[in-house]
N, C-alpha and C. Protein backbone atom coordinates (compact mmCIF):
# COMPACT_ATOMS: atom_id res chain seq x y z
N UNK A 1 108.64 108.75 127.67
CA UNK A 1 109.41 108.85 126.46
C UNK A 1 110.79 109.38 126.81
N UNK A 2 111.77 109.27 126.08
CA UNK A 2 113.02 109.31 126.00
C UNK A 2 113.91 110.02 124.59
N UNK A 3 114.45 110.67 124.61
CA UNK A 3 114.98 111.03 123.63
C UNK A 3 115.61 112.35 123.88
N UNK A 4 115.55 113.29 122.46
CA UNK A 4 115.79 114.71 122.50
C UNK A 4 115.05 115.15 122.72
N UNK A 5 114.84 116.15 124.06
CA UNK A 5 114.07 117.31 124.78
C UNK A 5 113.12 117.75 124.05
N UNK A 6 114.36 118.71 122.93
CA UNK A 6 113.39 119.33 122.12
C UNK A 6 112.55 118.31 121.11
N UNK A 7 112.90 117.50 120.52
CA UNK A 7 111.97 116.29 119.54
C UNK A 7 110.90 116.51 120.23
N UNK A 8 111.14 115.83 121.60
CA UNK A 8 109.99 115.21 122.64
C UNK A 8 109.21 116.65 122.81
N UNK A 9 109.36 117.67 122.79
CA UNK A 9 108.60 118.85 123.43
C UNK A 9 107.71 119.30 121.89
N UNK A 10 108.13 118.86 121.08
CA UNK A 10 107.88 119.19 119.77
C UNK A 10 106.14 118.08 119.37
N UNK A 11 106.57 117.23 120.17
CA UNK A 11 105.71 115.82 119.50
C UNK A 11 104.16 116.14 120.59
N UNK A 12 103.66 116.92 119.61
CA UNK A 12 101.81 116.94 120.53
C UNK A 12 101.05 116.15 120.02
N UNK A 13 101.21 114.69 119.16
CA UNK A 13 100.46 114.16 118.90
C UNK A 13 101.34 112.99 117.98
N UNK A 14 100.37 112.28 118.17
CA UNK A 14 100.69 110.40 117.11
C UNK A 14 99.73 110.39 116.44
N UNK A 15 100.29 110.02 115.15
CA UNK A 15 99.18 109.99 113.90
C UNK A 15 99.09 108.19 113.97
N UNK A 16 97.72 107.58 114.55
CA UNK A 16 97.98 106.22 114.14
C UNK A 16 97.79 105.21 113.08
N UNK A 17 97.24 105.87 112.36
CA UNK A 17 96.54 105.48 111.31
C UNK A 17 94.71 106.51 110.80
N UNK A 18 94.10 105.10 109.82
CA UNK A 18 93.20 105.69 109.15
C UNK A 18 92.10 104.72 109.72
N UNK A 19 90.53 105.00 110.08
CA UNK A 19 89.57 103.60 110.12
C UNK A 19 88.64 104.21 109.33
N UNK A 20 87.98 103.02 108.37
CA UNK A 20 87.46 103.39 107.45
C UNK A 20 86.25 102.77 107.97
N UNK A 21 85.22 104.21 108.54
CA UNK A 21 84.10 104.13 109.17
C UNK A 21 82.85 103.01 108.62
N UNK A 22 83.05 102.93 107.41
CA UNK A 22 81.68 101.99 106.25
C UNK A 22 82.42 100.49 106.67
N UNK A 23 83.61 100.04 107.22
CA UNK A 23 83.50 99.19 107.37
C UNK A 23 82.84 98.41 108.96
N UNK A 24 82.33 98.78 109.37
CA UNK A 24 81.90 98.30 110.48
C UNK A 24 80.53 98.96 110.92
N UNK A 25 79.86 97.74 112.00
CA UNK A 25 78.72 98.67 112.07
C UNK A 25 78.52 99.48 113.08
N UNK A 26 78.73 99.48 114.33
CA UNK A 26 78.28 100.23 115.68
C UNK A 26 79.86 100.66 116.82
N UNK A 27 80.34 99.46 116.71
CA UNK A 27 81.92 99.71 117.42
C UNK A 27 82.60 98.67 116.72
N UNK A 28 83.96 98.60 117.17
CA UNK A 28 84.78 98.31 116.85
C UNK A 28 86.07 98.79 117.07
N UNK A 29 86.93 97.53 117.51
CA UNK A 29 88.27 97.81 118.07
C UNK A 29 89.17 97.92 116.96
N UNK A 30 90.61 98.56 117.02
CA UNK A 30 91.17 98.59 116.08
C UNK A 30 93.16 98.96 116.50
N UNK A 31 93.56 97.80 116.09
CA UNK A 31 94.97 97.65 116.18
C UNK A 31 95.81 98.45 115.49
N UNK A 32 96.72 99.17 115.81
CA UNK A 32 97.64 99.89 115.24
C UNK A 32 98.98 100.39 115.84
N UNK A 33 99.91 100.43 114.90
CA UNK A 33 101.54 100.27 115.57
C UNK A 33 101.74 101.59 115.85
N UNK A 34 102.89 101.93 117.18
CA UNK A 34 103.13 103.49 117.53
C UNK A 34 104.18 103.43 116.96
N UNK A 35 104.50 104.40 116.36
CA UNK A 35 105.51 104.86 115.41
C UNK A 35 105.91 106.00 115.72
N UNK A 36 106.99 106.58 116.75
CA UNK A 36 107.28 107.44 116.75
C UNK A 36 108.33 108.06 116.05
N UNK A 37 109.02 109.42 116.42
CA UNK A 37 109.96 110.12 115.53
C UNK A 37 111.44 109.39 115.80
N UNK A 38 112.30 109.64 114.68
CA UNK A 38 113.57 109.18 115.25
C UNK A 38 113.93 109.87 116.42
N UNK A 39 114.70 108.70 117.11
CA UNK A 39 115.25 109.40 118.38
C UNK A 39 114.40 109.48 119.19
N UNK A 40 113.66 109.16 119.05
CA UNK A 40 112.40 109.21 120.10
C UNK A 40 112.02 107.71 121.12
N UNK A 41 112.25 107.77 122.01
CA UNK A 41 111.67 106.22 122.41
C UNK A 41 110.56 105.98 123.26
N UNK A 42 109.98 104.87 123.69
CA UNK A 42 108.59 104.76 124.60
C UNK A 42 109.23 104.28 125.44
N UNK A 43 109.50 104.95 126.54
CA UNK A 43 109.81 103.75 127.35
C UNK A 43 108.59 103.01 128.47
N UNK A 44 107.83 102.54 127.94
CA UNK A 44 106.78 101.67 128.64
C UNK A 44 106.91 100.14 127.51
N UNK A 45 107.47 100.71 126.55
CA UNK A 45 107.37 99.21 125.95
C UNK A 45 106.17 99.16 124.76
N UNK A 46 105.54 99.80 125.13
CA UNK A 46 104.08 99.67 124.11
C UNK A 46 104.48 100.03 122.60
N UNK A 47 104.27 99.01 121.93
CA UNK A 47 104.19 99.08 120.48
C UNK A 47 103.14 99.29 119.56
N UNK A 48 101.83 99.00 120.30
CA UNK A 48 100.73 98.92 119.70
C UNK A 48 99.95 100.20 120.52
N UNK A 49 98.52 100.84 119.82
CA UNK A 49 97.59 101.30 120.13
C UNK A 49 96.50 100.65 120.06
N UNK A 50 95.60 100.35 120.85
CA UNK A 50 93.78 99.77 120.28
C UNK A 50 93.11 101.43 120.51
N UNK A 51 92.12 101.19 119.27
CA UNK A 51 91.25 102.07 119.82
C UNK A 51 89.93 101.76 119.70
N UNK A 52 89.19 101.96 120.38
CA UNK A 52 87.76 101.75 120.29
C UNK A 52 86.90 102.87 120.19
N UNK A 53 85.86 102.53 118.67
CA UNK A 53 85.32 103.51 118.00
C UNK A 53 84.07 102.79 118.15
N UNK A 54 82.88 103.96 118.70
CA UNK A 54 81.68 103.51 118.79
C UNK A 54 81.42 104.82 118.26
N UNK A 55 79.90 104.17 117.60
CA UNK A 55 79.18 105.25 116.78
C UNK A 55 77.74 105.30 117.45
N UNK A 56 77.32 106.67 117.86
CA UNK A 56 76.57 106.99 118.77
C UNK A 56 75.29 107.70 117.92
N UNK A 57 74.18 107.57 118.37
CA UNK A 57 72.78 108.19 118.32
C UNK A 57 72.51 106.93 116.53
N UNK A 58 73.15 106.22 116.67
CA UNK A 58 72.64 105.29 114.99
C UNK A 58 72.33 103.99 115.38
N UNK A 59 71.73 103.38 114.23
CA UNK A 59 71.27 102.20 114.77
C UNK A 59 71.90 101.31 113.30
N UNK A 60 71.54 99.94 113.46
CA UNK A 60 71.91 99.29 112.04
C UNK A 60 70.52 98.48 112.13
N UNK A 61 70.38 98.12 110.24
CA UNK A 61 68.83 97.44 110.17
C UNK A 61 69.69 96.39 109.12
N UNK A 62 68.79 95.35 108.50
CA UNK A 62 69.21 94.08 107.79
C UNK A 62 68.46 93.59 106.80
N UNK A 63 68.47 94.81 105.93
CA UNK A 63 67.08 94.51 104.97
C UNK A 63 68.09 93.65 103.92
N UNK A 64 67.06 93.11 103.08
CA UNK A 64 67.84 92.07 102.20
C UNK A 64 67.00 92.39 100.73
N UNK A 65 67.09 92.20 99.57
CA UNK A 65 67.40 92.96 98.73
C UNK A 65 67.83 92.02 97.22
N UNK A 66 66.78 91.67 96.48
CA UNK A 66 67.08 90.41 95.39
C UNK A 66 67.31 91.51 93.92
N UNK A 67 67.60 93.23 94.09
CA UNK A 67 67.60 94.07 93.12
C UNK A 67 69.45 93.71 93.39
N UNK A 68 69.73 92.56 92.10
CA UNK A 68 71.35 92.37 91.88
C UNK A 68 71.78 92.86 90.40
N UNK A 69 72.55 93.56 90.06
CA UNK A 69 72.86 94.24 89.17
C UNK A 69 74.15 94.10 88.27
N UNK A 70 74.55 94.00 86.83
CA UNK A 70 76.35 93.76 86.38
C UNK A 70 76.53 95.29 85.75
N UNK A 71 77.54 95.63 85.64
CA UNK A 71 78.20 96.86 84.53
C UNK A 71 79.16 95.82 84.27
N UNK A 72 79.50 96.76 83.23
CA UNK A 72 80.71 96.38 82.17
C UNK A 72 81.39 95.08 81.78
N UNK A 73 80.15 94.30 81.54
CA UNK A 73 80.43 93.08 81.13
C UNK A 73 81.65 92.85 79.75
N UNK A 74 82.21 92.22 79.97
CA UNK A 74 83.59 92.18 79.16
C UNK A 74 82.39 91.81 77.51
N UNK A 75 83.45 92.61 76.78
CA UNK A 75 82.70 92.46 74.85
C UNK A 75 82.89 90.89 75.02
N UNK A 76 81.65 90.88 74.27
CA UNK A 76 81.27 89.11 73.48
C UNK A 76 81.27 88.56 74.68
N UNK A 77 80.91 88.46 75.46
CA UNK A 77 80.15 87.99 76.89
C UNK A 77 78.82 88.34 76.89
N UNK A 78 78.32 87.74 78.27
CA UNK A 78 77.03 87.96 78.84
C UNK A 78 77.17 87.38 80.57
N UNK A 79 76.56 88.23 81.30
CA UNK A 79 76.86 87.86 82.68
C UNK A 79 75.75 87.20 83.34
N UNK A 80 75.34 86.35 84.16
CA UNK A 80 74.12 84.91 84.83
C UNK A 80 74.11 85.85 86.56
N UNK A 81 73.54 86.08 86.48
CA UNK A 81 73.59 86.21 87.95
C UNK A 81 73.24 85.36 88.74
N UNK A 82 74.33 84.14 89.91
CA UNK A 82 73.60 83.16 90.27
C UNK A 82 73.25 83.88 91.80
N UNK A 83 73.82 84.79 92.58
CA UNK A 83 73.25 85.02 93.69
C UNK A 83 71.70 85.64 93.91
N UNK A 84 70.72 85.16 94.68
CA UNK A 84 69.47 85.52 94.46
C UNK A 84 69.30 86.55 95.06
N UNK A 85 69.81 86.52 96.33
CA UNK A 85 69.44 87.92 96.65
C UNK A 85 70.26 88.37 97.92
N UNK A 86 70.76 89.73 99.07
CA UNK A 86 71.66 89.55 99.47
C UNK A 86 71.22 90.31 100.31
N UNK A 87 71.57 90.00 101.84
CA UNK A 87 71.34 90.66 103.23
C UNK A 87 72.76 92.10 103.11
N UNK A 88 72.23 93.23 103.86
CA UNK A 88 72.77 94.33 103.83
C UNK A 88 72.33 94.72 104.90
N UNK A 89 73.68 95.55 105.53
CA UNK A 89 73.48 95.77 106.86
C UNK A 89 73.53 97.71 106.36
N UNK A 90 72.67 98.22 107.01
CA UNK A 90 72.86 99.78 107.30
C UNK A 90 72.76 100.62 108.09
N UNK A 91 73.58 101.76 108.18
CA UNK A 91 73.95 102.01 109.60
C UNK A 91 72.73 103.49 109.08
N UNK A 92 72.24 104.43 110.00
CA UNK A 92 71.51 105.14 110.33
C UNK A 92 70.50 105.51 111.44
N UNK A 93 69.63 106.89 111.66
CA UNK A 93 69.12 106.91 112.42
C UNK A 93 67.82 106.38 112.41
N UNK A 94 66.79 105.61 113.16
CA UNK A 94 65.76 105.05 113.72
C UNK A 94 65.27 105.22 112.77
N UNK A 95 65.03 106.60 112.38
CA UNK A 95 63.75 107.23 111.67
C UNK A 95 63.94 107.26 110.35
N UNK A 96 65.24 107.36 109.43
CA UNK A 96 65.84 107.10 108.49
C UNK A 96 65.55 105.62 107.66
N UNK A 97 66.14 105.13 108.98
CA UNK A 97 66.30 103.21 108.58
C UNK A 97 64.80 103.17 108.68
N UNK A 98 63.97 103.53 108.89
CA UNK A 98 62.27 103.15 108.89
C UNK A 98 62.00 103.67 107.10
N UNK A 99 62.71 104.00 106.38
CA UNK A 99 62.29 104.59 105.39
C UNK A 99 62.77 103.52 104.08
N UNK A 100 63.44 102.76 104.21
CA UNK A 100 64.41 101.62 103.13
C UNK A 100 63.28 101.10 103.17
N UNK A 101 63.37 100.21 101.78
CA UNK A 101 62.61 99.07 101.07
C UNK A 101 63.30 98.45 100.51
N UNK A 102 62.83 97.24 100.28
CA UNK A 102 64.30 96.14 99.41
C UNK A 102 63.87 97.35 98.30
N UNK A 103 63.04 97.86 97.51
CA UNK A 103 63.02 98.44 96.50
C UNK A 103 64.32 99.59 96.42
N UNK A 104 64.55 99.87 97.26
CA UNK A 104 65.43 101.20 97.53
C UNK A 104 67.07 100.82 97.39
N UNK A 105 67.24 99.68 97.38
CA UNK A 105 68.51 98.90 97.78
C UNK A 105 68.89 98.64 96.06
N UNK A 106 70.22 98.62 95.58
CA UNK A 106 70.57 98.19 94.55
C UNK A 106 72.36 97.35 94.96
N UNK A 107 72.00 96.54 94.16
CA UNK A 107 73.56 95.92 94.37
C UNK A 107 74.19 95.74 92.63
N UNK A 108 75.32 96.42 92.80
CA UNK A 108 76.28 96.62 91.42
C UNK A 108 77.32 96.19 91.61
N UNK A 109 77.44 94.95 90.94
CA UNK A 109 79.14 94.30 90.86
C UNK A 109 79.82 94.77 89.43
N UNK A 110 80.52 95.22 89.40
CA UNK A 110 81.58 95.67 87.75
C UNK A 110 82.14 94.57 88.08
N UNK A 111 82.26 93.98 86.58
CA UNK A 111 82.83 93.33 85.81
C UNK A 111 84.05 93.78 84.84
N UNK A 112 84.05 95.11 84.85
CA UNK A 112 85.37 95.24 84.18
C UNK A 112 86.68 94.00 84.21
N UNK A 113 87.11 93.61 83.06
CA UNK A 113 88.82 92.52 83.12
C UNK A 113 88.22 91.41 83.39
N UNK A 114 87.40 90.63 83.52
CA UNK A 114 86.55 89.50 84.31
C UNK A 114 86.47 88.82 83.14
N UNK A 115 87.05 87.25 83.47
CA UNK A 115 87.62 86.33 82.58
C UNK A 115 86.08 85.37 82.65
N UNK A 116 85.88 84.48 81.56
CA UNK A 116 84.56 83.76 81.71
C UNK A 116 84.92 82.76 83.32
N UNK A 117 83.87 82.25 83.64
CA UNK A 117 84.07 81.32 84.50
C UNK A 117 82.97 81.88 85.46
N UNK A 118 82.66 81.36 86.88
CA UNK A 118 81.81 81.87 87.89
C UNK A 118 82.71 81.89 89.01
N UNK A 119 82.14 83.26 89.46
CA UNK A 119 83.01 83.58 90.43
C UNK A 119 82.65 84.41 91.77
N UNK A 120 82.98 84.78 92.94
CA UNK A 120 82.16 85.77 93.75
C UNK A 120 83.20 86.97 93.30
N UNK A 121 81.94 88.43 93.17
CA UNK A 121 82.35 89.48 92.80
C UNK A 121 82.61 90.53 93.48
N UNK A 122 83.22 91.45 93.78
CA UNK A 122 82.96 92.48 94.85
C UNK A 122 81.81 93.57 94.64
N UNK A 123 80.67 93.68 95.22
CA UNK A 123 79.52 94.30 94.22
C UNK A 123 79.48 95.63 95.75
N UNK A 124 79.16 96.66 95.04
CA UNK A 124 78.43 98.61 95.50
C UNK A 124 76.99 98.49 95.84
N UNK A 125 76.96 98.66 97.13
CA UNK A 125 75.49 99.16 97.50
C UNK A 125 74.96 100.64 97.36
N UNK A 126 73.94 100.25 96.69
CA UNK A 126 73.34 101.96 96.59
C UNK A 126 72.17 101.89 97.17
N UNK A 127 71.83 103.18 97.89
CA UNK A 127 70.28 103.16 98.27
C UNK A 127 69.75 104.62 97.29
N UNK A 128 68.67 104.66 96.65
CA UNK A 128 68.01 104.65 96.21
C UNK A 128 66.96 105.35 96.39
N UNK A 129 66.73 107.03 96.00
CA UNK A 129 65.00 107.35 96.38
C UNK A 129 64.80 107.88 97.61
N UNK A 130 66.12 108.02 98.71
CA UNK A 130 65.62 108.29 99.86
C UNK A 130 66.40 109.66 99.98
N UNK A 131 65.84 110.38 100.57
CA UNK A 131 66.71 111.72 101.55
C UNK A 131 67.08 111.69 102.84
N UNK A 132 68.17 110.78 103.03
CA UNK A 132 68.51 110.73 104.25
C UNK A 132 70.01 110.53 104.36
N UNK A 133 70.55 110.43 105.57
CA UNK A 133 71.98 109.76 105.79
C UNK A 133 72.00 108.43 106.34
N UNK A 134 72.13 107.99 105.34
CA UNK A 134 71.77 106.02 105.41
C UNK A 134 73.21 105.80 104.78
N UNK A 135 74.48 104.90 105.06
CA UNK A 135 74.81 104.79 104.65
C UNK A 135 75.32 102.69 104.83
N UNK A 136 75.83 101.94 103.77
CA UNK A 136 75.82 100.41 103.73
C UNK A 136 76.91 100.56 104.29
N UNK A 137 77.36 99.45 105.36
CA UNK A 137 78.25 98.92 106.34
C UNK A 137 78.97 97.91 105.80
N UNK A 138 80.59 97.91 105.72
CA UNK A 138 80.76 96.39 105.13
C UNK A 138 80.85 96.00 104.09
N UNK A 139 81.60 94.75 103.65
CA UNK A 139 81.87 94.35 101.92
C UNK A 139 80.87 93.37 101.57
N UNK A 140 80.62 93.56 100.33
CA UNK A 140 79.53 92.59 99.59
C UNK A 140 80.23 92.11 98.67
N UNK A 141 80.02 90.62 98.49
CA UNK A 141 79.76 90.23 97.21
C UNK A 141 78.86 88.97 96.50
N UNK A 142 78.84 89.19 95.38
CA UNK A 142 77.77 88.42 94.96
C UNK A 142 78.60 87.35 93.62
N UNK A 143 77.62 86.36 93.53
CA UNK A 143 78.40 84.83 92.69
C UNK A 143 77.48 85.69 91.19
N UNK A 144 78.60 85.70 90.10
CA UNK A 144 78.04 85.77 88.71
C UNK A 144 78.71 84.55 88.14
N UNK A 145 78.14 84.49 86.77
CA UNK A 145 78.75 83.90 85.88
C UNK A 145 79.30 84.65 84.56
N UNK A 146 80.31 84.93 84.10
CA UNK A 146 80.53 84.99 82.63
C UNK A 146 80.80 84.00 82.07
N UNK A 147 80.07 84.17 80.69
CA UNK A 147 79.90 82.97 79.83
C UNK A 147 80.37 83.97 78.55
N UNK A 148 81.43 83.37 77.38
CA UNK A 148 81.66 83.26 76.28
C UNK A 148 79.70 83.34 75.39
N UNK A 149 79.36 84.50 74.81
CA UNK A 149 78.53 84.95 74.54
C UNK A 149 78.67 84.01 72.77
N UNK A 150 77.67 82.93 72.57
CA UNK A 150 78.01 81.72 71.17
C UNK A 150 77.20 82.66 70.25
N UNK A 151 76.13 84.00 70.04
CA UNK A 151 75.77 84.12 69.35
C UNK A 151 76.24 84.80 67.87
């Protein structure tokens, strides 16, 4: 690095960002720009950081799960659920993940603002009943329908 002495003597660390652990399951690489202080320069050239995040002593399981769920179906509607049922990945320990049942699994798409038509939704995994640290890996979603409610 290059710059002012003091800047540079000042700088014990690079903030590179945020990784948002639920999205992935076991590792995963992750791109991010170095951004240093003004006046500050790299001189190697490097613009980017990777980092690689592995998650240790957990395992992931792939239970699948036909408990599909709506909130807040828009007034004078009614919501179809056409997806039947939906694979879910979860990250936890051995002994934990031995404890899920599709029963335990819930999938909740809000509908809040949701215009009639069919569409894929962004739907919340919950687990359900258990005492453990289980937590769902990853985005879901599931196909509804809103329909103009004729009654």
């Amino acid at each position: 690095m290059s710059g002012d002495p003091e800047e540079i003597r000042e700088l014990n660390n690079i903030l590179l960002g945020t990784i948002d652990m639920l999205s992935f399951g076991l590792s995963d690489t992750f791109a991010f720009p170095i951004i240093l202080p003004n006046n500050i320069t790299n001189e190697s050239g490097d613009v980017q950081a990777e980092v690689l995040v592995e998650v240790l002593g957990l395992d992931i399981a792939y239970p699948s799960t036909s408990n599909l769920q709506t909130i807040n179906t828009p007034p004078g509607h009614r919501a179809e659920i056409v997806t039947q049922s939906l694979d879910i990945r979860i990250r936890g320990t051995t002994e934990d993940l031995a404890l899920v049942t599709p029963l335990n699994l819930r999938v909740v798409a809000d509908l809040t603002d949701m215009n009639p038509g069919t569409k894929r939704v962004l739907a919340k995994i919950y687990i359900d009943g258990i005492e453990a640290n289980i937590d769902p890996v990853g985005e879901y979603e599931i196909t509804v329908s809103i329909i103009l409610d004729q009654e």
